[in-house]
PDB file of N, CA and C in Angstrom:
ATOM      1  N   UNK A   1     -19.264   8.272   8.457  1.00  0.00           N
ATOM      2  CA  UNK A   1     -18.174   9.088   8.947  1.00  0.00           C
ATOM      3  C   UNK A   1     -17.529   9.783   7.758  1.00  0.00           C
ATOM      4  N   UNK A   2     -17.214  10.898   7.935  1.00  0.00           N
ATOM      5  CA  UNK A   2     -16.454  11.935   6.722  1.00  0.00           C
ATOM      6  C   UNK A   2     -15.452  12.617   7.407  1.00  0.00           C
ATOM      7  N   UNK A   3     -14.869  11.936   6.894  1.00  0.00           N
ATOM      8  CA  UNK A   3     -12.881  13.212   7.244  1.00  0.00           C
ATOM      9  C   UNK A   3     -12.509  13.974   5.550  1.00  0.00           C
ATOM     10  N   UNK A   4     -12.249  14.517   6.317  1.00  0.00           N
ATOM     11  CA  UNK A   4     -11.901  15.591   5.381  1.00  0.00           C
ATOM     12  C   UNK A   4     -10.266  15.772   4.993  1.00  0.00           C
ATOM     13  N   UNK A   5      -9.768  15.398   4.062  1.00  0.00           N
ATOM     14  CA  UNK A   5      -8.256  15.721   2.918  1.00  0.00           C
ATOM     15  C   UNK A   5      -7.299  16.917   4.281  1.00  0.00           C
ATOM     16  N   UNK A   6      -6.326  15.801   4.435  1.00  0.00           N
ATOM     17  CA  UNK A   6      -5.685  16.574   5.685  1.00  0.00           C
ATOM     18  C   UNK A   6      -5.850  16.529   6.936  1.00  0.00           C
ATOM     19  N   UNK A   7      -6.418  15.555   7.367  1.00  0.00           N
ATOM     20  CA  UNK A   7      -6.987  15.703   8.732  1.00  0.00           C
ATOM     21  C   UNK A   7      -6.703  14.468   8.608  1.00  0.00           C
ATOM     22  N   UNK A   8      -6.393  13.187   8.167  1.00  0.00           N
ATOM     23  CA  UNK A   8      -5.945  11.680   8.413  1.00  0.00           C
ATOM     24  C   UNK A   8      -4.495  11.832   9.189  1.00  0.00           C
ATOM     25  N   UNK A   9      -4.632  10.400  10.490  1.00  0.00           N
ATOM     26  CA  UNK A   9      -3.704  10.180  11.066  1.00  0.00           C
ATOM     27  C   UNK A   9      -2.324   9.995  10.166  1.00  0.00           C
ATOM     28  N   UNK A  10      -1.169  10.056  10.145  1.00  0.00           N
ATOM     29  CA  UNK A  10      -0.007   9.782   9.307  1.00  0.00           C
ATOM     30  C   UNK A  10       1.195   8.917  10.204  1.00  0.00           C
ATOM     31  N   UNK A  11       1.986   8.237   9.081  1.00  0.00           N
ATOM     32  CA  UNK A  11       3.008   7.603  10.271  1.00  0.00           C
ATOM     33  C   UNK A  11       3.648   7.468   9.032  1.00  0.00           C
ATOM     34  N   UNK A  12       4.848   7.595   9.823  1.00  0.00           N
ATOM     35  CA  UNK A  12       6.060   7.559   8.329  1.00  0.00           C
ATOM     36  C   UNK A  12       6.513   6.115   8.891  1.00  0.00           C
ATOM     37  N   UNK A  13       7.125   5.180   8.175  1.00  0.00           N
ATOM     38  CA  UNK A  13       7.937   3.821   8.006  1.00  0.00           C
ATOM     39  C   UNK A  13       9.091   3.430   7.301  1.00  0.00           C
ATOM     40  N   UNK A  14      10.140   3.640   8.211  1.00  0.00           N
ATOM     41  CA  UNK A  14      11.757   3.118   7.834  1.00  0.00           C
ATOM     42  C   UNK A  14      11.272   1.381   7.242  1.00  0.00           C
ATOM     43  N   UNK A  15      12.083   0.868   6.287  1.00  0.00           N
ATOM     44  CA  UNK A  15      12.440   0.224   5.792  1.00  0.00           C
ATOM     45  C   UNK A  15      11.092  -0.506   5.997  1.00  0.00           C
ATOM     46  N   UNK A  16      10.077  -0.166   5.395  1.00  0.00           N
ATOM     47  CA  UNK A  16       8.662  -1.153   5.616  1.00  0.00           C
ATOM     48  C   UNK A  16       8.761  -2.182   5.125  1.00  0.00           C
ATOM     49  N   UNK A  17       9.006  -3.326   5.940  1.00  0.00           N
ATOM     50  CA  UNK A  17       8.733  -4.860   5.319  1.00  0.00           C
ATOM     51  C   UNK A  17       9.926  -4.599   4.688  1.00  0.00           C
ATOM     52  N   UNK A  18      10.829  -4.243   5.322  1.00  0.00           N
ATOM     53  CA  UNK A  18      12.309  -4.429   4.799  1.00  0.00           C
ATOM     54  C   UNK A  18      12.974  -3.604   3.438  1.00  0.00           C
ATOM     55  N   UNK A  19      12.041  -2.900   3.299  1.00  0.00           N
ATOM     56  CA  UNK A  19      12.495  -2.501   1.670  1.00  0.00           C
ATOM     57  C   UNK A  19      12.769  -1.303   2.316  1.00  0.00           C
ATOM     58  N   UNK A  20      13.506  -0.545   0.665  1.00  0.00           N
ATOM     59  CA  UNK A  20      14.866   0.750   0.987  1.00  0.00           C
ATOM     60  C   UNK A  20      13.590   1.558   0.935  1.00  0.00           C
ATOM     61  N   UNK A  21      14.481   2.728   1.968  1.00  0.00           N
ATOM     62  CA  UNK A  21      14.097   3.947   2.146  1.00  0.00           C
ATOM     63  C   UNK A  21      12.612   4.131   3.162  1.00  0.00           C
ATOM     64  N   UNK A  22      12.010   5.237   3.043  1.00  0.00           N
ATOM     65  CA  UNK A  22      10.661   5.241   4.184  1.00  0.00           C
ATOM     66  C   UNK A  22       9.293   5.478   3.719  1.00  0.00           C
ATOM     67  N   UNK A  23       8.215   4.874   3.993  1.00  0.00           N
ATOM     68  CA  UNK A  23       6.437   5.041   3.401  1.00  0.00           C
ATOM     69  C   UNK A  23       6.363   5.786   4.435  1.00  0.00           C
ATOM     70  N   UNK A  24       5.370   6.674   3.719  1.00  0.00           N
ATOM     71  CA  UNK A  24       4.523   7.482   4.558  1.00  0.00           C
ATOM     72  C   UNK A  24       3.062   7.297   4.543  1.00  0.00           C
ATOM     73  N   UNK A  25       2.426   7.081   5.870  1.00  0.00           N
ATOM     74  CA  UNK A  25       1.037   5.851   5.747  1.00  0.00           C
ATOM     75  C   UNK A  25      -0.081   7.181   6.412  1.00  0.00           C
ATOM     76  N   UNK A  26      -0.849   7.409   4.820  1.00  0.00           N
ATOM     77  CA  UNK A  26      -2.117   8.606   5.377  1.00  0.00           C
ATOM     78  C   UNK A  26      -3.072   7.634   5.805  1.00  0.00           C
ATOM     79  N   UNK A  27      -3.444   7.306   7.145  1.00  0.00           N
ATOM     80  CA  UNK A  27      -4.892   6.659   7.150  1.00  0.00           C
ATOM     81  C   UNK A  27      -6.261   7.318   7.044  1.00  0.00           C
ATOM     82  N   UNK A  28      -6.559   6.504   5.930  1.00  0.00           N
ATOM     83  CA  UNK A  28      -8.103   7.216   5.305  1.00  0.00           C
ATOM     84  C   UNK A  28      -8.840   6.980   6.995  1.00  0.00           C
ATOM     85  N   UNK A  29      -9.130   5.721   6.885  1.00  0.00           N
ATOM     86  CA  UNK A  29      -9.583   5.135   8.380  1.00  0.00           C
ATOM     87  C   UNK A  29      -8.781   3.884   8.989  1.00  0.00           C
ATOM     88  N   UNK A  30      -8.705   3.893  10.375  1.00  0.00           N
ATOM     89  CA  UNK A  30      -7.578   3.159  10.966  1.00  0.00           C
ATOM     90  C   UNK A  30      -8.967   2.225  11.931  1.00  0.00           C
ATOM     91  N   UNK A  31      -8.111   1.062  11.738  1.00  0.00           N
ATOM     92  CA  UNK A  31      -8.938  -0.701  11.940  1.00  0.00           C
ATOM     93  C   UNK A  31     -10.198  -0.883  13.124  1.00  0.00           C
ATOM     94  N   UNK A  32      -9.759  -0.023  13.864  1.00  0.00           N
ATOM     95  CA  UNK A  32     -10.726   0.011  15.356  1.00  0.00           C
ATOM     96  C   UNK A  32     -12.020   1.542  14.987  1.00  0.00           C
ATOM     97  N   UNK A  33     -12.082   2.093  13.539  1.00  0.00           N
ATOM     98  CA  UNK A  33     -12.606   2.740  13.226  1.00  0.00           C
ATOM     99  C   UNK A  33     -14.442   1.802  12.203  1.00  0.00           C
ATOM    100  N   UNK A  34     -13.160   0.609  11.597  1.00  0.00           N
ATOM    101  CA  UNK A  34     -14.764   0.030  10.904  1.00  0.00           C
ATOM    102  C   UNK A  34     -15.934  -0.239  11.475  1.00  0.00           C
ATOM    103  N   UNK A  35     -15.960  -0.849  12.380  1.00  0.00           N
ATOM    104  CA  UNK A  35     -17.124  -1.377  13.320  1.00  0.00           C
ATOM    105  C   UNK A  35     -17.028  -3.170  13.191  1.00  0.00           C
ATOM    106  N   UNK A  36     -15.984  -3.181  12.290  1.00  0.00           N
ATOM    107  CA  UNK A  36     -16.037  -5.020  12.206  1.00  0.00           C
ATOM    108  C   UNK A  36     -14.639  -5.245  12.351  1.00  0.00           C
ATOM    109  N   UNK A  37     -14.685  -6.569  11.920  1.00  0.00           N
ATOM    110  CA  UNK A  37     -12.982  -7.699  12.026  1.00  0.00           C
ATOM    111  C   UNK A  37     -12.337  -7.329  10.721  1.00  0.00           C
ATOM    112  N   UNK A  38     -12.870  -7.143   9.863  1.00  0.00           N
ATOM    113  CA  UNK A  38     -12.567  -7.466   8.334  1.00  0.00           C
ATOM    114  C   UNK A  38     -11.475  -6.615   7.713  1.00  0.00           C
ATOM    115  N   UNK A  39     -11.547  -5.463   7.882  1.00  0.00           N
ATOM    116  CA  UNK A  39     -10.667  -4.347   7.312  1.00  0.00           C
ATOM    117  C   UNK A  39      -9.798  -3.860   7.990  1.00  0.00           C
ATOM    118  N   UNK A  40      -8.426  -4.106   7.687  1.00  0.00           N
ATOM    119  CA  UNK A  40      -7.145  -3.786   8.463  1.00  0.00           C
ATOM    120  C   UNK A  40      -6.782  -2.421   8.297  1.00  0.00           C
ATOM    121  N   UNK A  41      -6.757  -2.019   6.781  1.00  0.00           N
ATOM    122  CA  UNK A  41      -5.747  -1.104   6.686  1.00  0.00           C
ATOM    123  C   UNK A  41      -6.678  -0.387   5.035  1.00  0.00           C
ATOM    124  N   UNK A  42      -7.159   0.819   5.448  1.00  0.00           N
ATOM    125  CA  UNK A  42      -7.692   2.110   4.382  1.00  0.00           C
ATOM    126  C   UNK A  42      -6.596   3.136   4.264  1.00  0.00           C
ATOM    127  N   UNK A  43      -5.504   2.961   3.865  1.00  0.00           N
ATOM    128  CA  UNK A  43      -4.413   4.070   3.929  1.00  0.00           C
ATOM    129  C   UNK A  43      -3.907   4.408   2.295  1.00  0.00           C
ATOM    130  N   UNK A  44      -3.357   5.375   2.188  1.00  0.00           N
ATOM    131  CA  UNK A  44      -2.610   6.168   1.329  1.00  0.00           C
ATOM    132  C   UNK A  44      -1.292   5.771   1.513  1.00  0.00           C
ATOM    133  N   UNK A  45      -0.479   5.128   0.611  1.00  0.00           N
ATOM    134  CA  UNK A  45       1.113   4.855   0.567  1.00  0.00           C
ATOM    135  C   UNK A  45       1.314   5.924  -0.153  1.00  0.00           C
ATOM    136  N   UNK A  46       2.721   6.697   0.327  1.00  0.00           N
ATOM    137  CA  UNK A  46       3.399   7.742  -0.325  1.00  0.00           C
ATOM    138  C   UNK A  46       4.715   7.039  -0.457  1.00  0.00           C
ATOM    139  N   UNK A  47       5.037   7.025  -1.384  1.00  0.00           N
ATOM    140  CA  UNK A  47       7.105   6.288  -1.356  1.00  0.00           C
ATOM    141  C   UNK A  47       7.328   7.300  -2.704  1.00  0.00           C
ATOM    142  N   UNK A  48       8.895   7.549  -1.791  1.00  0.00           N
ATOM    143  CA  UNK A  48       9.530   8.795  -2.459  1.00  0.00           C
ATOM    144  C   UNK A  48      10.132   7.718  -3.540  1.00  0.00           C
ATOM    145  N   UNK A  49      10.664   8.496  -4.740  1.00  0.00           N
ATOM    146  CA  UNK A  49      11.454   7.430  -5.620  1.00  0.00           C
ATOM    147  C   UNK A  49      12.555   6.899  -5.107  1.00  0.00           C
ATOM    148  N   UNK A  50      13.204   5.506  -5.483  1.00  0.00           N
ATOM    149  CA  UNK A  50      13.994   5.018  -4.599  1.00  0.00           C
ATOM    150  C   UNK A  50      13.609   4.040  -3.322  1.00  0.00           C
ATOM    151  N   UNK A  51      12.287   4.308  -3.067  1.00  0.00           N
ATOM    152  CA  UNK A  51      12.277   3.813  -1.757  1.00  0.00           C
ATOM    153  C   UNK A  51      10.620   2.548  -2.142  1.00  0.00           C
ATOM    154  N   UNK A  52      10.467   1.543  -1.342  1.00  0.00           N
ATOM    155  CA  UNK A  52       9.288   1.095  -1.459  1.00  0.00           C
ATOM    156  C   UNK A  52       8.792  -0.101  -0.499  1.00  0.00           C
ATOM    157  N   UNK A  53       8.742  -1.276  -0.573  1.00  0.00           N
ATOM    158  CA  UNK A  53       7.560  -1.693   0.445  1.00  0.00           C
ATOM    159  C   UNK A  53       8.702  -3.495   0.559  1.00  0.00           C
ATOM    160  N   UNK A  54       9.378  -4.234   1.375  1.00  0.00           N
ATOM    161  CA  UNK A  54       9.534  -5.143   1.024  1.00  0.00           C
ATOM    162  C   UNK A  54       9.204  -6.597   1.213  1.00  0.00           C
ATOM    163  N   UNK A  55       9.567  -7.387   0.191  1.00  0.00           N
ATOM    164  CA  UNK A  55       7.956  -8.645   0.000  1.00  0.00           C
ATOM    165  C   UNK A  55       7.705  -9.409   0.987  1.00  0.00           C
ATOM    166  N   UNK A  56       6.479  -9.382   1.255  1.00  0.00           N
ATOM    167  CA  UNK A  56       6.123  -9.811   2.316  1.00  0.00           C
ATOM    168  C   UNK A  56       4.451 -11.040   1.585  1.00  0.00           C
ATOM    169  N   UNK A  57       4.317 -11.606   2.451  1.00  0.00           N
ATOM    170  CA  UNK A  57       3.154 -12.318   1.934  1.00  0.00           C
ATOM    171  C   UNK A  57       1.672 -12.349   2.755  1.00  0.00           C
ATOM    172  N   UNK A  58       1.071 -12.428   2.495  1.00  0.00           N
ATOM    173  CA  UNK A  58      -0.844 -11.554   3.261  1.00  0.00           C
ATOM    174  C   UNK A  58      -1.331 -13.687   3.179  1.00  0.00           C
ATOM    175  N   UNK A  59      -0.969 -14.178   4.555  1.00  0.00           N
ATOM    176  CA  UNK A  59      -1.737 -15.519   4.713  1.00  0.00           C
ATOM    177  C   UNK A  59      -3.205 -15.526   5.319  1.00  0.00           C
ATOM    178  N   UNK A  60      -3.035 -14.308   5.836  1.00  0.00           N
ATOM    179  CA  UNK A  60      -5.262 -14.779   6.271  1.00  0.00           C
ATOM    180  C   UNK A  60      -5.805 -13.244   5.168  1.00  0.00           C
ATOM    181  N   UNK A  61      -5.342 -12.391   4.095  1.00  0.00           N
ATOM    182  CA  UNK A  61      -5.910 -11.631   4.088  1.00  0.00           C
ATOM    183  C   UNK A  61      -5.988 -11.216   2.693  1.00  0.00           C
ATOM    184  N   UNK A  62      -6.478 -10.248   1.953  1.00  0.00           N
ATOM    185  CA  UNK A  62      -5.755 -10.003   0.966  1.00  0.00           C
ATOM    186  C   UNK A  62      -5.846  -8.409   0.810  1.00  0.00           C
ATOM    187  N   UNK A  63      -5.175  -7.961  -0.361  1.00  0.00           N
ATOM    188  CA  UNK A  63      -4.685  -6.437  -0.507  1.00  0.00           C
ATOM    189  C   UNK A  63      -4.626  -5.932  -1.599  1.00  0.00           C
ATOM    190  N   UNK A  64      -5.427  -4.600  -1.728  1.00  0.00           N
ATOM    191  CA  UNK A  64      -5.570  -3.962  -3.096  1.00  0.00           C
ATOM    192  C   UNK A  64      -4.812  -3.024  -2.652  1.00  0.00           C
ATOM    193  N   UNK A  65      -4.412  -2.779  -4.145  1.00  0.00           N
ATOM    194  CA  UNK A  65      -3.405  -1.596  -4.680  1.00  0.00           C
ATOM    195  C   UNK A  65      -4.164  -0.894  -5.343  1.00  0.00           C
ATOM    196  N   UNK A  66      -4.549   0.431  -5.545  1.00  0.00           N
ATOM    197  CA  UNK A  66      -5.147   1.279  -6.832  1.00  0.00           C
ATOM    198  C   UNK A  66      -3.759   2.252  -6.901  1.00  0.00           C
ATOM    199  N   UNK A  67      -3.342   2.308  -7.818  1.00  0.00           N
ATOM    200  CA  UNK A  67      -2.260   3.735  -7.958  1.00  0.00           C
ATOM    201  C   UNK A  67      -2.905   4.946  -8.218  1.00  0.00           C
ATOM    202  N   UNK A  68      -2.820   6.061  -7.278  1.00  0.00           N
ATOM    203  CA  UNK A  68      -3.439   7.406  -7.719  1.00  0.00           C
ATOM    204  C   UNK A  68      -2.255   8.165  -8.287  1.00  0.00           C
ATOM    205  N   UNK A  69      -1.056   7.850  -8.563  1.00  0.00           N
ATOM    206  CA  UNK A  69       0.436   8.853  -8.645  1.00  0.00           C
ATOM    207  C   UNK A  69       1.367   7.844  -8.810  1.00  0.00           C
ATOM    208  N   UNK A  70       1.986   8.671 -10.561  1.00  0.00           N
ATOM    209  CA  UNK A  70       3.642   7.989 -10.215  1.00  0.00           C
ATOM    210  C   UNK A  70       3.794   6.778 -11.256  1.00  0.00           C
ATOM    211  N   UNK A  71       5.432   6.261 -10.731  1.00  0.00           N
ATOM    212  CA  UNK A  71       5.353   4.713 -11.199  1.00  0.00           C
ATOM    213  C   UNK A  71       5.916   3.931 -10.561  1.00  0.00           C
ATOM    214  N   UNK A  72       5.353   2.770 -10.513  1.00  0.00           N
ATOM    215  CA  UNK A  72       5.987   2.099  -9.611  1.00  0.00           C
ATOM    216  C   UNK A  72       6.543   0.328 -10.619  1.00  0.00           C
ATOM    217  N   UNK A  73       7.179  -0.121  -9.730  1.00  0.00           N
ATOM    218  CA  UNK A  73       7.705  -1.922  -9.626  1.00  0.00           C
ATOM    219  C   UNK A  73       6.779  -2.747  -9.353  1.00  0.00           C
ATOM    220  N   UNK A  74       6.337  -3.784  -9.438  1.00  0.00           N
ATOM    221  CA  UNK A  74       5.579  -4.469  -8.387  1.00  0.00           C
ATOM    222  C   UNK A  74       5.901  -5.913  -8.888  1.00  0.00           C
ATOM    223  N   UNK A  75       6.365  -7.063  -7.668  1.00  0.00           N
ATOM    224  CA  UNK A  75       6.343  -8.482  -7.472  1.00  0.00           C
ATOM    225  C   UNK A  75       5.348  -8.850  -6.905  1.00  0.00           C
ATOM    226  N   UNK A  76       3.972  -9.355  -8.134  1.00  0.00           N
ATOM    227  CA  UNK A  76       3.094  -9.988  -7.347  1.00  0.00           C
ATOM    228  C   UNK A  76       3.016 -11.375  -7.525  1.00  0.00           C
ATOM    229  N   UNK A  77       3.653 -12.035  -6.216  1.00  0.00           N
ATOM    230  CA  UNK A  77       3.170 -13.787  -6.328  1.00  0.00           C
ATOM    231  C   UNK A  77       4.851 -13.972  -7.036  1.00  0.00           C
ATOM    232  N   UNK A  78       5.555 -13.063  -7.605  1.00  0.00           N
ATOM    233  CA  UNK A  78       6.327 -13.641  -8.949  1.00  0.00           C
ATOM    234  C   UNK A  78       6.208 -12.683 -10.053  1.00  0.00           C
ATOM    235  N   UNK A  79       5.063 -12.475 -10.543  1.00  0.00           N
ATOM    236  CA  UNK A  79       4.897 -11.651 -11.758  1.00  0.00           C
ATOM    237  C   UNK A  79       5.414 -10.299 -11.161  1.00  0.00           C
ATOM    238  N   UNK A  80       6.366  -9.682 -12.006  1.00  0.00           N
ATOM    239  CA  UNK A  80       7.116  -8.554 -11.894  1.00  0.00           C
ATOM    240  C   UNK A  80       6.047  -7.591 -13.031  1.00  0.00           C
ATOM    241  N   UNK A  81       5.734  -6.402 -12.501  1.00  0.00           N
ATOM    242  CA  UNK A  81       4.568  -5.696 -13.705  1.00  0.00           C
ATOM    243  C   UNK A  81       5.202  -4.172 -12.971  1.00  0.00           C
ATOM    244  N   UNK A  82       5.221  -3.081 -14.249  1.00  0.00           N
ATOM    245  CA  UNK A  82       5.321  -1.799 -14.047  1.00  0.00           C
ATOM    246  C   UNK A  82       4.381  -1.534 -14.098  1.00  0.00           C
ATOM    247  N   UNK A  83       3.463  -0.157 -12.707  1.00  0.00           N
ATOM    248  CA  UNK A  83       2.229   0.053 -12.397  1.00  0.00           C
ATOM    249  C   UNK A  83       2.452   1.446 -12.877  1.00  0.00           C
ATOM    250  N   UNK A  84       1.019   2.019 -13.035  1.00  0.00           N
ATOM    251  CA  UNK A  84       0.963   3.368 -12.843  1.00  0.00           C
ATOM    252  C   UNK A  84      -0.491   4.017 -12.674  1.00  0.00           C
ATOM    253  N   UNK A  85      -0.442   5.386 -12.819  1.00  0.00           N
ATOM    254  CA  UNK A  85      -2.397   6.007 -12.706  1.00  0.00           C
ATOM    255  C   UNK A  85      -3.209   4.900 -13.061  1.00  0.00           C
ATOM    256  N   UNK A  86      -4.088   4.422 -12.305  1.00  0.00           N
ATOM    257  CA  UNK A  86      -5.558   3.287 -12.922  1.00  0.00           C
ATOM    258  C   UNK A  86      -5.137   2.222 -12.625  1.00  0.00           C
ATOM    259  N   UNK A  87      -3.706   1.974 -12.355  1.00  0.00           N
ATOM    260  CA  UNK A  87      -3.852   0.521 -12.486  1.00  0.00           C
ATOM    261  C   UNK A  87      -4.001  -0.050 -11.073  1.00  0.00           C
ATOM    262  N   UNK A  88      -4.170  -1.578 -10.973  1.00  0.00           N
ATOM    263  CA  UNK A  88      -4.693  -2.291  -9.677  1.00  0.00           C
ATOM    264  C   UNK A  88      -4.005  -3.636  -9.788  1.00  0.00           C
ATOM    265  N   UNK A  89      -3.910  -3.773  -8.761  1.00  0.00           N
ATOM    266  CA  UNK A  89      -2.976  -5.233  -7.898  1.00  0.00           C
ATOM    267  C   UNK A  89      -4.080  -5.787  -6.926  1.00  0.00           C
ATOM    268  N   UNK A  90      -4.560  -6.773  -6.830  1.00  0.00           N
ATOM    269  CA  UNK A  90      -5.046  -7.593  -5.736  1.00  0.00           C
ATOM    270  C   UNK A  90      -3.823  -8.819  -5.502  1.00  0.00           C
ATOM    271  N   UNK A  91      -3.312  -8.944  -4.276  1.00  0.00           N
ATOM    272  CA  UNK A  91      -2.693  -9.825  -3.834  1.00  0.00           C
ATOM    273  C   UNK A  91      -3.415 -10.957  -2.854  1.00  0.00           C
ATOM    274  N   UNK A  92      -3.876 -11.783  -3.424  1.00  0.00           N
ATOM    275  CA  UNK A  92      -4.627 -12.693  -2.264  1.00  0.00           C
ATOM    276  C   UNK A  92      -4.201 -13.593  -1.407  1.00  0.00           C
ATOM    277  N   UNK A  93      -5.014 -14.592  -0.625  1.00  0.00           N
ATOM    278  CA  UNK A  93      -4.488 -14.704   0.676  1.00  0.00           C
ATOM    279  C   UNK A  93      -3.409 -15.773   0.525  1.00  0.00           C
ATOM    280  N   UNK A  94      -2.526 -15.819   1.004  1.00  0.00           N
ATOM    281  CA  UNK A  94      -1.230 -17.037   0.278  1.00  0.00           C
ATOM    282  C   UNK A  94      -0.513 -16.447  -0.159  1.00  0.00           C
ATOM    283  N   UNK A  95      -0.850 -15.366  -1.223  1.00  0.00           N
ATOM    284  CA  UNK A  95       0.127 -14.678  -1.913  1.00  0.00           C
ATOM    285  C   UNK A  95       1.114 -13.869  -1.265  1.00  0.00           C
ATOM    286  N   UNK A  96       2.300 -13.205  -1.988  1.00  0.00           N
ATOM    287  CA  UNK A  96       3.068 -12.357  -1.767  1.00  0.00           C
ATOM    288  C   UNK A  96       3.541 -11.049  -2.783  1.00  0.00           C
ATOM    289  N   UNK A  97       3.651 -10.208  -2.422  1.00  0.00           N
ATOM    290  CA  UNK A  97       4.349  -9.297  -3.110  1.00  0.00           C
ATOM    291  C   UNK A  97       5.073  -8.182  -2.482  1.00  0.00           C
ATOM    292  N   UNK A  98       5.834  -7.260  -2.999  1.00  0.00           N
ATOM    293  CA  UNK A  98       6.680  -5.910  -2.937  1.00  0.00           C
ATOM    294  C   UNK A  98       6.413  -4.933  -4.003  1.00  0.00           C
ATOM    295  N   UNK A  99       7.072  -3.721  -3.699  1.00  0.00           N
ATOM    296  CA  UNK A  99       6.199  -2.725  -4.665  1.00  0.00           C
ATOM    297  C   UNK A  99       7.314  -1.557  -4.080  1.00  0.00           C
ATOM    298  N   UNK A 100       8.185  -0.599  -5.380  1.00  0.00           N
ATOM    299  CA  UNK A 100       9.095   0.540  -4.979  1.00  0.00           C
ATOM    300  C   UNK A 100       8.664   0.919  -6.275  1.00  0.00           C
ATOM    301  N   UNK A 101       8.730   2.600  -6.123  1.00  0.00           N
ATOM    302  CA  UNK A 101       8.920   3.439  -6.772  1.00  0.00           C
ATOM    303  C   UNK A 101      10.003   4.060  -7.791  1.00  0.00           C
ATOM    304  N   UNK A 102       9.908   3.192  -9.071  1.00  0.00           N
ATOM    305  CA  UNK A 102      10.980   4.036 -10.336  1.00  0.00           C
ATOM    306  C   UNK A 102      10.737   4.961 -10.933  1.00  0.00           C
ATOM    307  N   UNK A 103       9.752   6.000 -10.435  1.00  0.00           N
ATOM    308  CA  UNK A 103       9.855   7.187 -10.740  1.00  0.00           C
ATOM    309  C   UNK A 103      10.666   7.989 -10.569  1.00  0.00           C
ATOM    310  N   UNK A 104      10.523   9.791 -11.220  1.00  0.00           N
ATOM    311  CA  UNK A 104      11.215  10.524 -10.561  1.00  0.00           C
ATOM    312  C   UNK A 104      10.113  11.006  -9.587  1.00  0.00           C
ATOM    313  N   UNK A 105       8.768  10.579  -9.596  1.00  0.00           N
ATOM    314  CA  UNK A 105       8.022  11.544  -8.729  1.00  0.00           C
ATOM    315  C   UNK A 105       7.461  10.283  -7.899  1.00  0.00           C
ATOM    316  N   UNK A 106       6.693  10.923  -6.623  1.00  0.00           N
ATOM    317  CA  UNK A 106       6.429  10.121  -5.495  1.00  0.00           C
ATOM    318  C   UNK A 106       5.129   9.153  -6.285  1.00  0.00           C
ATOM    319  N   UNK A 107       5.292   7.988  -5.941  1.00  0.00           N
ATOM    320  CA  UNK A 107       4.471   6.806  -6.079  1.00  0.00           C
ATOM    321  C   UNK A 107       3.670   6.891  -4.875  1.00  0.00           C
ATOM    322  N   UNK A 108       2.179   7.074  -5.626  1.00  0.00           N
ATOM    323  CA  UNK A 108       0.886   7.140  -4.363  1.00  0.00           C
ATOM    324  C   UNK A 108       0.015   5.869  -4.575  1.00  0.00           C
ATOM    325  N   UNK A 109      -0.197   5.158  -3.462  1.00  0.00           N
ATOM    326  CA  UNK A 109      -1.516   4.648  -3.775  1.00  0.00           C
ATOM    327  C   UNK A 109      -2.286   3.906  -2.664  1.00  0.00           C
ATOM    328  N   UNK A 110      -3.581   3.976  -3.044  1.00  0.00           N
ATOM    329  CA  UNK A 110      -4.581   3.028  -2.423  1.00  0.00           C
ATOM    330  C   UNK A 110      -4.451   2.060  -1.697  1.00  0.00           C
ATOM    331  N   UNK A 111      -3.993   1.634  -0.449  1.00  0.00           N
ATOM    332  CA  UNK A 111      -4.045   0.289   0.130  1.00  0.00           C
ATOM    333  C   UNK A 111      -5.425  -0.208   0.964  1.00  0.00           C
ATOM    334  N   UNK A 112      -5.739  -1.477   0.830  1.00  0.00           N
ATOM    335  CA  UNK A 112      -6.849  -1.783   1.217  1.00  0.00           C
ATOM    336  C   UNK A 112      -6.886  -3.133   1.835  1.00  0.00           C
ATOM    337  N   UNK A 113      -6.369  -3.484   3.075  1.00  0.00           N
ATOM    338  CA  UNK A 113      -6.194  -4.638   3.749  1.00  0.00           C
ATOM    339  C   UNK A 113      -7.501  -5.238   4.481  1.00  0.00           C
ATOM    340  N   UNK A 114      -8.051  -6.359   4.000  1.00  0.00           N
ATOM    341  CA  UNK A 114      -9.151  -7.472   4.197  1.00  0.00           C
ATOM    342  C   UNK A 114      -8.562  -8.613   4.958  1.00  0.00           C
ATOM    343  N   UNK A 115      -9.332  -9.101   6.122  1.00  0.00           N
ATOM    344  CA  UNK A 115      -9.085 -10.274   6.705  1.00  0.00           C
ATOM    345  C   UNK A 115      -9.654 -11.102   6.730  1.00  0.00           C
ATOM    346  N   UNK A 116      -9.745 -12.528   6.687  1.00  0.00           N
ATOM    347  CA  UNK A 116     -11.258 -13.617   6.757  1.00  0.00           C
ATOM    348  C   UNK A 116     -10.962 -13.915   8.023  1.00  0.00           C
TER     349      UNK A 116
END
């Protein structure tokens, strides 16, 4: 399957997982699209500065971060780390984290939700 830049479903999110301000969720591909159980969530996080994701913890699953844009916060598990272009977060299953944007420009990135 090939979609093409602009043509992904979108949904904006007030206070996602409790944190300030609203995500805006590009789905690359949405869950009833894989053909299996495994993959929840292929989306694009957009968070304006100010605003970001709040901590929540992934018990059957786990979740990559790639940052394509920006800078961001991130509490993973505990470890507090400033992200930016290249960098990557795996949060695994048990774990927890949150993630806002201290930029002045919008914090983009990669989400990639796995289930066992």
């Amino acid at each position: 399957m090939i979609r093409k830049a602009g043509s992904y479903a979108t949904e904006v999110r007030e206070a996602m997982k409790g944190g300030p301000g609203a995500v805006t969720m590009e789905h690359y591909f949405k869950k009833d699209e894989f053909g299996g159980t495994h993959a929840r969530v292929c989306s694009k996080l957009i968070i304006p500065p100010g605003a970001g994701i709040g901590f929540h913890e992934h018990v059957t699953e786990d979740e990559v971060y790639v940052v394509l844009k920006g800078r961001g916060e991130v509490n993973d598990n505990g470890t507090i780390a400033e992200i930016g272009p290249g960098d990557s977060v795996l949060t695994g299953k048990g774990a927890g984290h949150c993630v806002k944007c201290i930029g002045n420009e919008t914090l983009e990135i990669l989400a990639l939700v796995v289930t066992y």
